[in-house]
N, C-alpha and C. Protein backbone atom coordinates (compact mmCIF):
# COMPACT_ATOMS: atom_id res chain seq x y z
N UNK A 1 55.30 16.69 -12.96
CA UNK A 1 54.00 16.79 -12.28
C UNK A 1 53.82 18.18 -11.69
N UNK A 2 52.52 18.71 -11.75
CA UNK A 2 52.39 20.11 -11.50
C UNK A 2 52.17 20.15 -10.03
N UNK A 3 52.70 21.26 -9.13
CA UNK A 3 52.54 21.35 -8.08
C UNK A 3 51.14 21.61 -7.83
N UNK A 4 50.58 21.82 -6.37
CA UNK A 4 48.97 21.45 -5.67
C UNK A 4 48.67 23.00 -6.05
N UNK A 5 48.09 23.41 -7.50
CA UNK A 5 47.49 25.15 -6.94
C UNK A 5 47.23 25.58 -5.90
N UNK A 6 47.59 26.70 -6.06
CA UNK A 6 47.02 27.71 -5.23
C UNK A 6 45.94 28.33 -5.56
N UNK A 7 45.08 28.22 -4.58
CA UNK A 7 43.63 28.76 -4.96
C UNK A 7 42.92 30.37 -3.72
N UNK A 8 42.84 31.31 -4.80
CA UNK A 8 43.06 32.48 -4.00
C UNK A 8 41.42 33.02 -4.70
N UNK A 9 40.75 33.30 -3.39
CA UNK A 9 39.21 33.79 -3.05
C UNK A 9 39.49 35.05 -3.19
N UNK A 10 38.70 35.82 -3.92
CA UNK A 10 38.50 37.52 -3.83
C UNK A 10 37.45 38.03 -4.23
N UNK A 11 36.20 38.19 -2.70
CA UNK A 11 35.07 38.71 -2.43
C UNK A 11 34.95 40.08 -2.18
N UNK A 12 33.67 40.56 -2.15
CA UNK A 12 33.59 42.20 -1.81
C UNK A 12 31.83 41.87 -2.60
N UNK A 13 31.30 43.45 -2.39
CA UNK A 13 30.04 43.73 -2.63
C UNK A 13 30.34 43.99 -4.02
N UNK A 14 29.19 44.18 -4.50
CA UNK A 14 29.12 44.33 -5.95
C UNK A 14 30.05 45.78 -6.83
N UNK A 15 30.37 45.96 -7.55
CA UNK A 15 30.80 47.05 -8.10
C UNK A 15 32.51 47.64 -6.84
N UNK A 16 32.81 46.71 -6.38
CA UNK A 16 33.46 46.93 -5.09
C UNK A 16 35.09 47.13 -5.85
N UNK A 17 35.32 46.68 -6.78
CA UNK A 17 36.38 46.88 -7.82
C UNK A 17 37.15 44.99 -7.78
N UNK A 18 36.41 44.09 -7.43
CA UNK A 18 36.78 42.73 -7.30
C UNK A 18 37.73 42.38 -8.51
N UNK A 19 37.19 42.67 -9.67
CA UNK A 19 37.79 42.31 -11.28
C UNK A 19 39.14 43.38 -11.40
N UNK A 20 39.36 44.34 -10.96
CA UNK A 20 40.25 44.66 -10.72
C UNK A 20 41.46 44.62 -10.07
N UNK A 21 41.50 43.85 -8.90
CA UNK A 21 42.06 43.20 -8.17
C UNK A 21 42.43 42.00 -8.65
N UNK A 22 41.92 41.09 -9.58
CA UNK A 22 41.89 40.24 -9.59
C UNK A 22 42.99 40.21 -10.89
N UNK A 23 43.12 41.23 -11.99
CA UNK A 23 43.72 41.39 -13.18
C UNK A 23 45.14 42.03 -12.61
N UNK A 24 45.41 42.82 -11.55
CA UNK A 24 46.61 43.34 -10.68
C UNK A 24 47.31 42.00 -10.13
N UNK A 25 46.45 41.04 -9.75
CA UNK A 25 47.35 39.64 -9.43
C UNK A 25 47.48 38.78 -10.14
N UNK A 26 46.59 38.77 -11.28
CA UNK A 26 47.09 37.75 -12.43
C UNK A 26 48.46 38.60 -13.53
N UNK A 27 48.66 39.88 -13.34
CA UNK A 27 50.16 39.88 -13.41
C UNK A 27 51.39 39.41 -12.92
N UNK A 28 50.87 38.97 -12.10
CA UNK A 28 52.08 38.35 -11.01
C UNK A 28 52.72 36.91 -11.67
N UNK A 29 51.19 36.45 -12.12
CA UNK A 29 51.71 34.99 -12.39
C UNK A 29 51.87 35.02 -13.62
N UNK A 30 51.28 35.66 -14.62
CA UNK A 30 51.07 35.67 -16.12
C UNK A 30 49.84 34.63 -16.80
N UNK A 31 50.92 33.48 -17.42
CA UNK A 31 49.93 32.76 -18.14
C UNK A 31 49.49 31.57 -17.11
N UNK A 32 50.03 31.31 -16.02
CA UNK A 32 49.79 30.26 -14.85
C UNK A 32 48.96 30.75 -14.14
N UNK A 33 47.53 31.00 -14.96
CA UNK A 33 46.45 31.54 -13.39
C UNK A 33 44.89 30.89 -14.77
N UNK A 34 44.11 30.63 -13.34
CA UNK A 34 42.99 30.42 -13.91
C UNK A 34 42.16 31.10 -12.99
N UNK A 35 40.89 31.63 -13.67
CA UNK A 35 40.23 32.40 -13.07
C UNK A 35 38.68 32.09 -13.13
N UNK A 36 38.17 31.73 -12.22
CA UNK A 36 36.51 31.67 -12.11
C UNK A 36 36.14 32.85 -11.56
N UNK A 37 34.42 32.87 -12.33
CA UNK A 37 33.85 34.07 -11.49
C UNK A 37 32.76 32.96 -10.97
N UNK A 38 32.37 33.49 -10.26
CA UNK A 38 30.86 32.81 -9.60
C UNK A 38 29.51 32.57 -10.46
N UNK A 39 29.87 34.22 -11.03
CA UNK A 39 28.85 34.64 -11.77
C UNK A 39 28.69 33.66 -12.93
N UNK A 40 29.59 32.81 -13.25
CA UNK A 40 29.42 31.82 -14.42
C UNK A 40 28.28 30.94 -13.23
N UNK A 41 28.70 30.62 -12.32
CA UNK A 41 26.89 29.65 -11.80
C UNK A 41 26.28 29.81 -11.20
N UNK A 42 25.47 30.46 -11.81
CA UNK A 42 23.73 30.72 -12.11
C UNK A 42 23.09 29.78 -11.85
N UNK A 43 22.31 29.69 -11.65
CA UNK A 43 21.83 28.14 -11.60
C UNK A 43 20.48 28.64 -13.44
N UNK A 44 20.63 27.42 -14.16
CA UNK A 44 19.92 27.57 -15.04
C UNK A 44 18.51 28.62 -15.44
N UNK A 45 18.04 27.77 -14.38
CA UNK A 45 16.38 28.00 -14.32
C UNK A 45 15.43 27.75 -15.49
N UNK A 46 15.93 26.96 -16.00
CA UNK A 46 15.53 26.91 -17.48
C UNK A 46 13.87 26.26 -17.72
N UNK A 47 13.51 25.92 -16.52
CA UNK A 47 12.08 25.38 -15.85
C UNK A 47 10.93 26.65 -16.05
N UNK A 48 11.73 27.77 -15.85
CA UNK A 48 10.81 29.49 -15.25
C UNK A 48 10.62 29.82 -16.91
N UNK A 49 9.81 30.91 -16.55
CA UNK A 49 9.87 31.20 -18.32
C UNK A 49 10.33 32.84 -17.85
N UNK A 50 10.77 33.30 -18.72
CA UNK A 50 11.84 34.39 -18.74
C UNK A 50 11.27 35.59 -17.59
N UNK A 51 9.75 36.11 -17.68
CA UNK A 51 9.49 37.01 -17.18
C UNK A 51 9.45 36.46 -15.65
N UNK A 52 9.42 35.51 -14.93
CA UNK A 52 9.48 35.12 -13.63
C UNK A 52 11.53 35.49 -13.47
N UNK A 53 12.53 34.20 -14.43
CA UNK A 53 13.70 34.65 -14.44
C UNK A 53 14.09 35.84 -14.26
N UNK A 54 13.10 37.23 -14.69
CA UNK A 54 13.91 38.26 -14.87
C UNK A 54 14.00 39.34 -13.65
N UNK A 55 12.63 38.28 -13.20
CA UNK A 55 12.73 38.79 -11.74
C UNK A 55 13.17 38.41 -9.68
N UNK A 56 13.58 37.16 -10.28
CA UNK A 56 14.23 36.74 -8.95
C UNK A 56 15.43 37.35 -8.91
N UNK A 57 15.97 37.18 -7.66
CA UNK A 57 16.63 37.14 -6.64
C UNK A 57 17.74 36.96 -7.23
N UNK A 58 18.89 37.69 -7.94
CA UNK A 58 20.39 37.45 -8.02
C UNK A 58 21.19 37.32 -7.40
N UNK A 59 21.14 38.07 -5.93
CA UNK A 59 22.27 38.09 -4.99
C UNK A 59 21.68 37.76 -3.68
N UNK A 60 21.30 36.37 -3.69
CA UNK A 60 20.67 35.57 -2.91
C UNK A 60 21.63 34.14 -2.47
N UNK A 61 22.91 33.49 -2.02
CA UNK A 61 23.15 32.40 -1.91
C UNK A 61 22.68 31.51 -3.19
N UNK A 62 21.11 31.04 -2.88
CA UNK A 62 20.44 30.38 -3.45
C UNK A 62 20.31 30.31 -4.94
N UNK A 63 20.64 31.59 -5.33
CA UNK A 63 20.83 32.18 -6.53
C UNK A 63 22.10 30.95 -7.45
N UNK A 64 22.92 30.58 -7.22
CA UNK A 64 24.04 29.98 -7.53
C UNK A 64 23.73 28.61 -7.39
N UNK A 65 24.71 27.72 -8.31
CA UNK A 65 25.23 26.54 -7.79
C UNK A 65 26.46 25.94 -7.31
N UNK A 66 26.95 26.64 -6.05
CA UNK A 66 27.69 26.69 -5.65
C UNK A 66 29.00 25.24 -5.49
N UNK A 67 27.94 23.92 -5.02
CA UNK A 67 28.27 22.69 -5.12
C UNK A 67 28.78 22.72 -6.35
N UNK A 68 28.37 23.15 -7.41
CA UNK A 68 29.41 22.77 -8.94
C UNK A 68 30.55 23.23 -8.89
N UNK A 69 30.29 24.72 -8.55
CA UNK A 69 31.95 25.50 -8.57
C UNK A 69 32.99 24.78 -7.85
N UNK A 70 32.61 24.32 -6.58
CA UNK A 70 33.64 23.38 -5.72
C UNK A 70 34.13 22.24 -6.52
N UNK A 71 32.99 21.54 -7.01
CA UNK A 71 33.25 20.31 -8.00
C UNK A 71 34.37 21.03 -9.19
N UNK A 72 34.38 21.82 -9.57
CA UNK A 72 35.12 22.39 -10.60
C UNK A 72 36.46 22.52 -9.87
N UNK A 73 36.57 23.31 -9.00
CA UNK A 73 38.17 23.94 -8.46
C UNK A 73 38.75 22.70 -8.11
N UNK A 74 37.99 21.21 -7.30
CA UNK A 74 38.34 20.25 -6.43
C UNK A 74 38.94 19.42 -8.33
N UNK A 75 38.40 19.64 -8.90
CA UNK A 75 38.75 18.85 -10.00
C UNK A 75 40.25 19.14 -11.01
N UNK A 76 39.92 20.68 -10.97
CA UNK A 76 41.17 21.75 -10.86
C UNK A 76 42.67 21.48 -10.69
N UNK A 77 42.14 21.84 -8.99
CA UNK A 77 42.85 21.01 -7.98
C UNK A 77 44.22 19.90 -8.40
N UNK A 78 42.88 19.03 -8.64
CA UNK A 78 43.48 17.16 -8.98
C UNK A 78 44.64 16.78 -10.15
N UNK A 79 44.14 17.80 -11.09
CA UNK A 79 44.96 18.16 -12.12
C UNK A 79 44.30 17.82 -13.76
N UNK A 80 43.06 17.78 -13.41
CA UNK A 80 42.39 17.59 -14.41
C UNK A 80 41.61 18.91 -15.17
N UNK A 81 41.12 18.90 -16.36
CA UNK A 81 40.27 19.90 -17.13
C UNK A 81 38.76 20.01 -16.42
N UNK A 82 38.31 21.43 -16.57
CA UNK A 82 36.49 21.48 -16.60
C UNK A 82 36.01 22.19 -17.55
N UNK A 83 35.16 22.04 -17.73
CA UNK A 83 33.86 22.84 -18.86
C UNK A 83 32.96 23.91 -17.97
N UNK A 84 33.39 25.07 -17.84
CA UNK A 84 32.51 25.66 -17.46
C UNK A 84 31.66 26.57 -17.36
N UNK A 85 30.67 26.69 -17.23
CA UNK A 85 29.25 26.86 -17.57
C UNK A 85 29.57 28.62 -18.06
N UNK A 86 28.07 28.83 -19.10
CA UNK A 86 28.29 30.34 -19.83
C UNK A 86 26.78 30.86 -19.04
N UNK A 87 26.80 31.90 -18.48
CA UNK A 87 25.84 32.85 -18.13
C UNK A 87 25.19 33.70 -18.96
N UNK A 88 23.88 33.64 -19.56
CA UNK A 88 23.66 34.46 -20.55
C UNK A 88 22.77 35.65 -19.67
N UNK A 89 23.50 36.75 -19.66
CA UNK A 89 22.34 38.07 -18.47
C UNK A 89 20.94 38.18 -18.96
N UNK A 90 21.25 38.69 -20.33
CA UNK A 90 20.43 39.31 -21.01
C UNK A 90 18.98 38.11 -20.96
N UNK A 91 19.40 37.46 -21.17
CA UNK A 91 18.07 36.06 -21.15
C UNK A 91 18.24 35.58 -19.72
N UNK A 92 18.75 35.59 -18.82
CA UNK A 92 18.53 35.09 -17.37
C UNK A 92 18.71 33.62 -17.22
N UNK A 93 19.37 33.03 -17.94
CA UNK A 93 19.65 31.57 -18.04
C UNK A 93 21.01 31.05 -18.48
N UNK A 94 21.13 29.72 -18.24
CA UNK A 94 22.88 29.50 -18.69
C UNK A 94 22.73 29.64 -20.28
N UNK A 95 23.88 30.01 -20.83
CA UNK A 95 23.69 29.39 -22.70
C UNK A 95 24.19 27.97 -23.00
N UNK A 96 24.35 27.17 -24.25
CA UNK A 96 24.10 25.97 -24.09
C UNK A 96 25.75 25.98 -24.46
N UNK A 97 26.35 26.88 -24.87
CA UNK A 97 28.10 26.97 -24.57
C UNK A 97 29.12 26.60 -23.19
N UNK A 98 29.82 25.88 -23.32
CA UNK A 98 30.51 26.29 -22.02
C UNK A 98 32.23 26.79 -22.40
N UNK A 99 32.69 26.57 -21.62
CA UNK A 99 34.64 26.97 -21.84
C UNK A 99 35.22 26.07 -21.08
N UNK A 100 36.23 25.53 -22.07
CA UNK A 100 37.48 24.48 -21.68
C UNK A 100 38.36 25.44 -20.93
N UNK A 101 38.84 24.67 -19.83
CA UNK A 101 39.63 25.25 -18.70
C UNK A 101 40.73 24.24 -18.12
N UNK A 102 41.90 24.27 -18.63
CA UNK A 102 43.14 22.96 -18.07
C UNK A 102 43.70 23.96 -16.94
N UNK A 103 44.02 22.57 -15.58
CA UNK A 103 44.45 23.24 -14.31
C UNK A 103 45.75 23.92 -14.65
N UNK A 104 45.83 25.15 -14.01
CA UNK A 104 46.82 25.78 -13.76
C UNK A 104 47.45 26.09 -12.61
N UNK A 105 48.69 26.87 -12.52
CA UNK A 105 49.31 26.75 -10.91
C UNK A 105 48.70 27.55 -9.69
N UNK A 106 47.99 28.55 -10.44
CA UNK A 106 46.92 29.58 -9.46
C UNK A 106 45.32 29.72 -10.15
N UNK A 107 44.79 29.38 -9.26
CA UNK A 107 43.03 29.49 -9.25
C UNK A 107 42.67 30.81 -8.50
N UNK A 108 42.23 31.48 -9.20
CA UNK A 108 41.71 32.52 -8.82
C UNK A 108 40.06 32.72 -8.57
N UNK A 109 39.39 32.81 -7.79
CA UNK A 109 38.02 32.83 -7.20
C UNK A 109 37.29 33.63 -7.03
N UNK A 110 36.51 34.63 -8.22
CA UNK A 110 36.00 35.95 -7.70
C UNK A 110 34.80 35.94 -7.28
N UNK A 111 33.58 36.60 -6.63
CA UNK A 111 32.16 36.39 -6.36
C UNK A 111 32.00 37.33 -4.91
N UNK A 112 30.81 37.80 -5.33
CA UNK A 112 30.02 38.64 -3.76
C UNK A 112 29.91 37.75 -2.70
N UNK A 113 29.61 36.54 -2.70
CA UNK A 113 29.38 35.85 -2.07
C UNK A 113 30.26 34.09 -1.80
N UNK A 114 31.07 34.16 -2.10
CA UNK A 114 32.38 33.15 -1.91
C UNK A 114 32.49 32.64 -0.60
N UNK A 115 32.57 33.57 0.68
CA UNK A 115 33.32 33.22 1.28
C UNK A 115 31.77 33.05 2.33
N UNK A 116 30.81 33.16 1.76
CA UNK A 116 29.35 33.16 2.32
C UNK A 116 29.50 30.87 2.55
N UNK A 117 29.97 30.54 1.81
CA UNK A 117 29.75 29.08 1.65
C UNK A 117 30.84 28.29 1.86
N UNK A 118 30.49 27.38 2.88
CA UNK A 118 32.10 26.76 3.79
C UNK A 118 32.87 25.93 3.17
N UNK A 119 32.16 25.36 2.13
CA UNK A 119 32.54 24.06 1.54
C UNK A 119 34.11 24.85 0.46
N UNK A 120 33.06 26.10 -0.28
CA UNK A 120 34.24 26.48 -1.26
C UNK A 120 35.69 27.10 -0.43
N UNK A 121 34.80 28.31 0.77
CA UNK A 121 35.47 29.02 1.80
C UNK A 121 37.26 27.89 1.99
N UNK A 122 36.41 26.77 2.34
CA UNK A 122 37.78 25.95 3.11
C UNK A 122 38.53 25.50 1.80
N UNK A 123 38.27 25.81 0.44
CA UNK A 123 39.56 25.53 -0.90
C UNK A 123 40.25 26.54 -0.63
N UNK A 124 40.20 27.70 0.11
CA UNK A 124 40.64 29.12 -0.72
C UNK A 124 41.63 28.77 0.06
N UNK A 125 43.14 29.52 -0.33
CA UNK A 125 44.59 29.08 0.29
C UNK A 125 44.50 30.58 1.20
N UNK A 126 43.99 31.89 0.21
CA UNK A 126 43.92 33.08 0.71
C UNK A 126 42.49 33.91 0.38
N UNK A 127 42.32 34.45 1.78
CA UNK A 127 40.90 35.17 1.35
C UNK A 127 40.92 36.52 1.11
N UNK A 128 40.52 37.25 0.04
CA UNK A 128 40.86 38.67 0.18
C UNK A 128 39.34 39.31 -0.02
N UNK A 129 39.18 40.30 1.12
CA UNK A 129 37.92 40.96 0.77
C UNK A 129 38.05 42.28 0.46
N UNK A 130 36.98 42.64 -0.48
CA UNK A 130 37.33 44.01 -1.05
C UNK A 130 36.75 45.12 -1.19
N UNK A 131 37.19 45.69 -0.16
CA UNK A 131 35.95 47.02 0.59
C UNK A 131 35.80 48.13 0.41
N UNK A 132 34.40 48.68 -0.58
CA UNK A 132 34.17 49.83 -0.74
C UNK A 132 33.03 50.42 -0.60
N UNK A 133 32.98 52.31 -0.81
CA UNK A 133 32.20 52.83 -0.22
C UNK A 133 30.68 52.36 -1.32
N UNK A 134 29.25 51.84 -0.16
CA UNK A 134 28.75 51.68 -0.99
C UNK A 134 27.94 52.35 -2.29
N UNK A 135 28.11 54.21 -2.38
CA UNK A 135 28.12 55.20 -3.71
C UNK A 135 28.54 54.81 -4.71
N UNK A 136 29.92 54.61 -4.12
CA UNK A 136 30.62 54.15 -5.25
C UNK A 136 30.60 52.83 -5.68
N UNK A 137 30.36 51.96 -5.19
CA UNK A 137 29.69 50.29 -5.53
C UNK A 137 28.56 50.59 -7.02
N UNK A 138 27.76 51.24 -6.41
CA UNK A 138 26.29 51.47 -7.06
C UNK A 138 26.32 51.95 -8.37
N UNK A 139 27.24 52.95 -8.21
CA UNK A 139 27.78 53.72 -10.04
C UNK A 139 27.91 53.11 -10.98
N UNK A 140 29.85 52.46 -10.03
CA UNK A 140 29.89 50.75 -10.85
C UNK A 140 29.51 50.12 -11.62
N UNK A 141 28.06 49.44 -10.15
CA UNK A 141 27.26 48.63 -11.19
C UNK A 141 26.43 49.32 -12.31
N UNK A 142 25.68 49.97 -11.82
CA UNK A 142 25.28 50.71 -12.54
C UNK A 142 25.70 50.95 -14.57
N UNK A 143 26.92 51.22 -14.25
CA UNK A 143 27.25 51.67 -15.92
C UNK A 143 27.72 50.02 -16.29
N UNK A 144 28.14 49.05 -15.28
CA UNK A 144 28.55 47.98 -16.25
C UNK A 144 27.18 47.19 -16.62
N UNK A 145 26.17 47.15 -15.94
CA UNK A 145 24.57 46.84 -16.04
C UNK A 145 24.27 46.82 -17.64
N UNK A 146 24.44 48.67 -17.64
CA UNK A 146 23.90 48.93 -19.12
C UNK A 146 24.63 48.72 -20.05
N UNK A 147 25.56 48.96 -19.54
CA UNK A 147 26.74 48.70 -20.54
C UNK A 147 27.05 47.73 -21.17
N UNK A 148 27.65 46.43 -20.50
CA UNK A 148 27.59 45.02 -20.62
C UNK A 148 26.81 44.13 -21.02
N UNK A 149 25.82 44.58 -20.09
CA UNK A 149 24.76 43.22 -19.89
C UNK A 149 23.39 43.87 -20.88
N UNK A 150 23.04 44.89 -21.05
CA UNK A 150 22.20 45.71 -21.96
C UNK A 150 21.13 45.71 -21.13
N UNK A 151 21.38 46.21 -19.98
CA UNK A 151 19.96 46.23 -19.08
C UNK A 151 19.58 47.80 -18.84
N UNK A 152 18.42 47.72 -18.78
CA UNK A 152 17.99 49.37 -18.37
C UNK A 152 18.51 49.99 -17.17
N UNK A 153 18.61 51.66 -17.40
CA UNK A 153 18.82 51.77 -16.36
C UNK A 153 17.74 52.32 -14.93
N UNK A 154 16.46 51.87 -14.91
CA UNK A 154 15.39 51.82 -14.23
C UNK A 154 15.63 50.25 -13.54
N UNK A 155 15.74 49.17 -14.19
CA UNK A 155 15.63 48.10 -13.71
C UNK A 155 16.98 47.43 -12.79
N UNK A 156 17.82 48.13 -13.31
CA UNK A 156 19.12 48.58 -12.37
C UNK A 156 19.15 48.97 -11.39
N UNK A 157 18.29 49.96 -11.29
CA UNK A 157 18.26 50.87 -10.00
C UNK A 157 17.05 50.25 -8.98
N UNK A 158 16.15 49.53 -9.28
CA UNK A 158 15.40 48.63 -8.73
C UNK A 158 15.67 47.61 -8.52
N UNK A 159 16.56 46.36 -9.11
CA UNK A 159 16.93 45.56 -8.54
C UNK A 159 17.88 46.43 -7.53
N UNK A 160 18.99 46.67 -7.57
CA UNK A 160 19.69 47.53 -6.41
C UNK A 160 18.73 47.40 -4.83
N UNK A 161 17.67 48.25 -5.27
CA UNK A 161 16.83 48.81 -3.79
C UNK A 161 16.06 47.96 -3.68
N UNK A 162 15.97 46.99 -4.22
CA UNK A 162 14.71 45.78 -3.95
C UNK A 162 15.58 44.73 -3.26
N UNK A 163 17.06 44.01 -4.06
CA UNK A 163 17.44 43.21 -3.55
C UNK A 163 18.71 43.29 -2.94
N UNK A 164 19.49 44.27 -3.99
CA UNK A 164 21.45 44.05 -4.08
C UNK A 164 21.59 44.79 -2.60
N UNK A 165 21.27 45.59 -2.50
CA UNK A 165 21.34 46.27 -1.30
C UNK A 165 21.16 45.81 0.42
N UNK A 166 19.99 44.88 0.04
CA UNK A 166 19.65 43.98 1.18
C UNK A 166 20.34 43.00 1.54
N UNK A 167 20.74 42.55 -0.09
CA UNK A 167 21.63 41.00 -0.09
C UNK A 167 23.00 41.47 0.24
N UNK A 168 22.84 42.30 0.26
CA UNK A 168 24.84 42.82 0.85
C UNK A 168 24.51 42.86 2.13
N UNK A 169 23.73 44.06 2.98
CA UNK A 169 23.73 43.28 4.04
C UNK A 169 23.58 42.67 5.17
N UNK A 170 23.05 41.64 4.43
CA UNK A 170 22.47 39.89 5.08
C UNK A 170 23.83 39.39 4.83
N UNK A 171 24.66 39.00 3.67
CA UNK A 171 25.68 38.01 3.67
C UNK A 171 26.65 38.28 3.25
N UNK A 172 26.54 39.66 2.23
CA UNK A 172 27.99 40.13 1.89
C UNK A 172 28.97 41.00 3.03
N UNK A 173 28.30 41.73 3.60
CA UNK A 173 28.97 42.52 4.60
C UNK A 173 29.63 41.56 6.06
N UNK A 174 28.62 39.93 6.24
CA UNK A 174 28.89 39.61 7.42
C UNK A 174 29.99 38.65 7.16
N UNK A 175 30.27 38.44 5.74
CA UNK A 175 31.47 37.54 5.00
C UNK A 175 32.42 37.83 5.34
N UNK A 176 32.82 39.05 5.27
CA UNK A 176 33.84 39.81 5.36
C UNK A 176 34.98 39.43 6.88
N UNK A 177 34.11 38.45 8.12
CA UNK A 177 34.94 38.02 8.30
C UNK A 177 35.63 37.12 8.60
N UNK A 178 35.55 36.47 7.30
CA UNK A 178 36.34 35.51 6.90
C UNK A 178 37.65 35.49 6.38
N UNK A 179 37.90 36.73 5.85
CA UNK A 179 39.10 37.31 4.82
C UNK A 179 39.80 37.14 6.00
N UNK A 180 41.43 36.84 5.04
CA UNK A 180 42.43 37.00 5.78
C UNK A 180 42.83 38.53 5.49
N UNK A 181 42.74 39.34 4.39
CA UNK A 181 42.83 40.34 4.53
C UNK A 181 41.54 40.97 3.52
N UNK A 182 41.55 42.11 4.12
CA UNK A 182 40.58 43.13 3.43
C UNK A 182 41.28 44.21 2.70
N UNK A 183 40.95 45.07 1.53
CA UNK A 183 41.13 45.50 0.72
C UNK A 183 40.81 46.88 0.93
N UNK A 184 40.93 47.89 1.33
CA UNK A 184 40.26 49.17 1.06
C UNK A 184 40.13 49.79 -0.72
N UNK A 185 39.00 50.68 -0.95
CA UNK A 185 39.29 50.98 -2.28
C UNK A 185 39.94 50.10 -3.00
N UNK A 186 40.15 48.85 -3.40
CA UNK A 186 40.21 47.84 -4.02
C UNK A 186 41.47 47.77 -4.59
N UNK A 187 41.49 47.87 -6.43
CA UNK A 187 42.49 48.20 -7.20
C UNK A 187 43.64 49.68 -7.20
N UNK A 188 42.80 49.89 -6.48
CA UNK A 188 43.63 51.63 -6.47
C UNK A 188 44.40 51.70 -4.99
N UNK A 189 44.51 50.24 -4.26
CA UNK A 189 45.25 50.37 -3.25
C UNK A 189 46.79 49.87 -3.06
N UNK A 190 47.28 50.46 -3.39
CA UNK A 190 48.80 50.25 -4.16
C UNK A 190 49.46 49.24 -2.89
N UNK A 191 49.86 49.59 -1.87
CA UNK A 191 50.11 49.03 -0.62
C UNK A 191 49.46 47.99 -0.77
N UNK A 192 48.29 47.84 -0.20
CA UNK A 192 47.63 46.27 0.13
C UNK A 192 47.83 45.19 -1.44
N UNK A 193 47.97 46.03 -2.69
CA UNK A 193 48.54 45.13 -3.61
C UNK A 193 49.72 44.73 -4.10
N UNK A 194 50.57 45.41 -3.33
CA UNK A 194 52.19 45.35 -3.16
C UNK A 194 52.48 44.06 -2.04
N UNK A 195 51.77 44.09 -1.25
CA UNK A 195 51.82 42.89 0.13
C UNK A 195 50.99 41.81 -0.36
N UNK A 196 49.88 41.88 -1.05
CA UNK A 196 49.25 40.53 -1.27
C UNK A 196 49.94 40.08 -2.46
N UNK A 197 50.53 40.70 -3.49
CA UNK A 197 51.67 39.80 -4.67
C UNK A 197 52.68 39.38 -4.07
N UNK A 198 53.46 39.89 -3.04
CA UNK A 198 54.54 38.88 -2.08
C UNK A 198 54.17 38.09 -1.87
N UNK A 199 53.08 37.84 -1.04
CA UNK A 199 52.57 36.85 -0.33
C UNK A 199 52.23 35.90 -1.28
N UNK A 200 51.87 35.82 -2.95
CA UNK A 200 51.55 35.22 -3.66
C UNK A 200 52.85 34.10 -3.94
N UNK A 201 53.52 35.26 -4.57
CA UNK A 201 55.29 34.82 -4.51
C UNK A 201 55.60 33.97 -3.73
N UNK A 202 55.65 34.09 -2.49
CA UNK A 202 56.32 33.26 -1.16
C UNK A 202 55.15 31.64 -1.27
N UNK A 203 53.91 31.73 -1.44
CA UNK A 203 52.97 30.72 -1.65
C UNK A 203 53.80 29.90 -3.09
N UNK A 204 53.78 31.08 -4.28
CA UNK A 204 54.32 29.39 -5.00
C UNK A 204 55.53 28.85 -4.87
N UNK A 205 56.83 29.41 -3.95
CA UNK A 205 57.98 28.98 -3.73
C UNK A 205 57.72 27.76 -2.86
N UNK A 206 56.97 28.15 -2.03
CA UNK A 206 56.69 27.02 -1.18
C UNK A 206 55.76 25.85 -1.03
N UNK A 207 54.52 25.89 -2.27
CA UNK A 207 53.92 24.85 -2.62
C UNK A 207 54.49 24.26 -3.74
């Protein structure tokens, strides 16, 4: 029987280097880690027709379905499989794909807004927030925008100053304290990722 995962939260503002952090501690464990992003729930919207979708509110709480993700990790958790949901950017809606996911010994939890919501907040075993300057946030996003997701880079830079900017902070910046620890410069902080893989270590010896 598999021991109770460990389920480890790692928030920060956008472009903050979160996915990086997050690939530095799934070395630790190897093939025993499962990893959600947030960003898989979206909430559909499949009601809106695209040009309304393309313009709400991404980094809004409301934006998400947060109640599922919990339903997912709590299920996790238990020791059972989930299906979970595919984000399509480019169209602003879920796709009708999802991904098989069997529990593993570490759950990993990434999202701007994680530790914004109490229900998921109180799964996390450890909270790590991950703090950077916001220039360098913006770049970030910026090239993974166009890059990735195939979005312009005008509409990039306007969502930014219309919403991302605001929505950081209203709830991303006041999250922050929740973390048990915070992160400076993220992935490139050798120290704070030398102490949070111990601490990982010592967690699965002892669960």
């Amino acid at each position: 029987m598999m021991k109770q995962p460990i389920v480890i939260g790692i928030a920060g503002g956008t472009g903050s280097g979160k996915t990086t952090v997050v690939n530095r501690l799934k070395e630790v464990v190897g093939n025993e880690v499962v990893t959600l992003t947030h960003d898989y729930y979206y909430k559909a919207n499949e009601d809106k027709p695209f040009e309304v979708r393309s313009k709400m509110n991404y980094d809004h709480p409301y934006a998400f379905d947060t109640d599922m993700m919990v339903a997912d990790i709590q299920t996790l958790k238990a020791g059972f499989a989930i299906e979970h949901p595919v984000y399509d950017f480019m169209n602003h809606t879920r796709a009708k794909e999802t991904v098989h996911v069997e529990p593993k010994r570490v759950i990993i939890v990434e999202g701007i807004l994680i530790f914004e919501h109490k229900s998921l907040r109180e799964l996390l075993d450890m909270k790590i927030f991950v703090d950077t300057d916001a220039d360098v946030r913006i770049i970030r996003r910026l090239v993974r925008d166009v890059k990735e997701r195939g979005r312009s880079m005008d509409s990039v830079i306007e969502q930014y100053l219309t919403t991302v900017k605001i929505m950081h902070e209203e709830f991303v910046e006041p999250s922050k304290k929740h973390a048990d620890i915070i992160v400076p410069e993220g992935g490139y902080n050798k120290v704070a990722l030398s102490m949070i893989r111990d601490r990982i270590r010592t967690l699965l010896v002892e669960q």
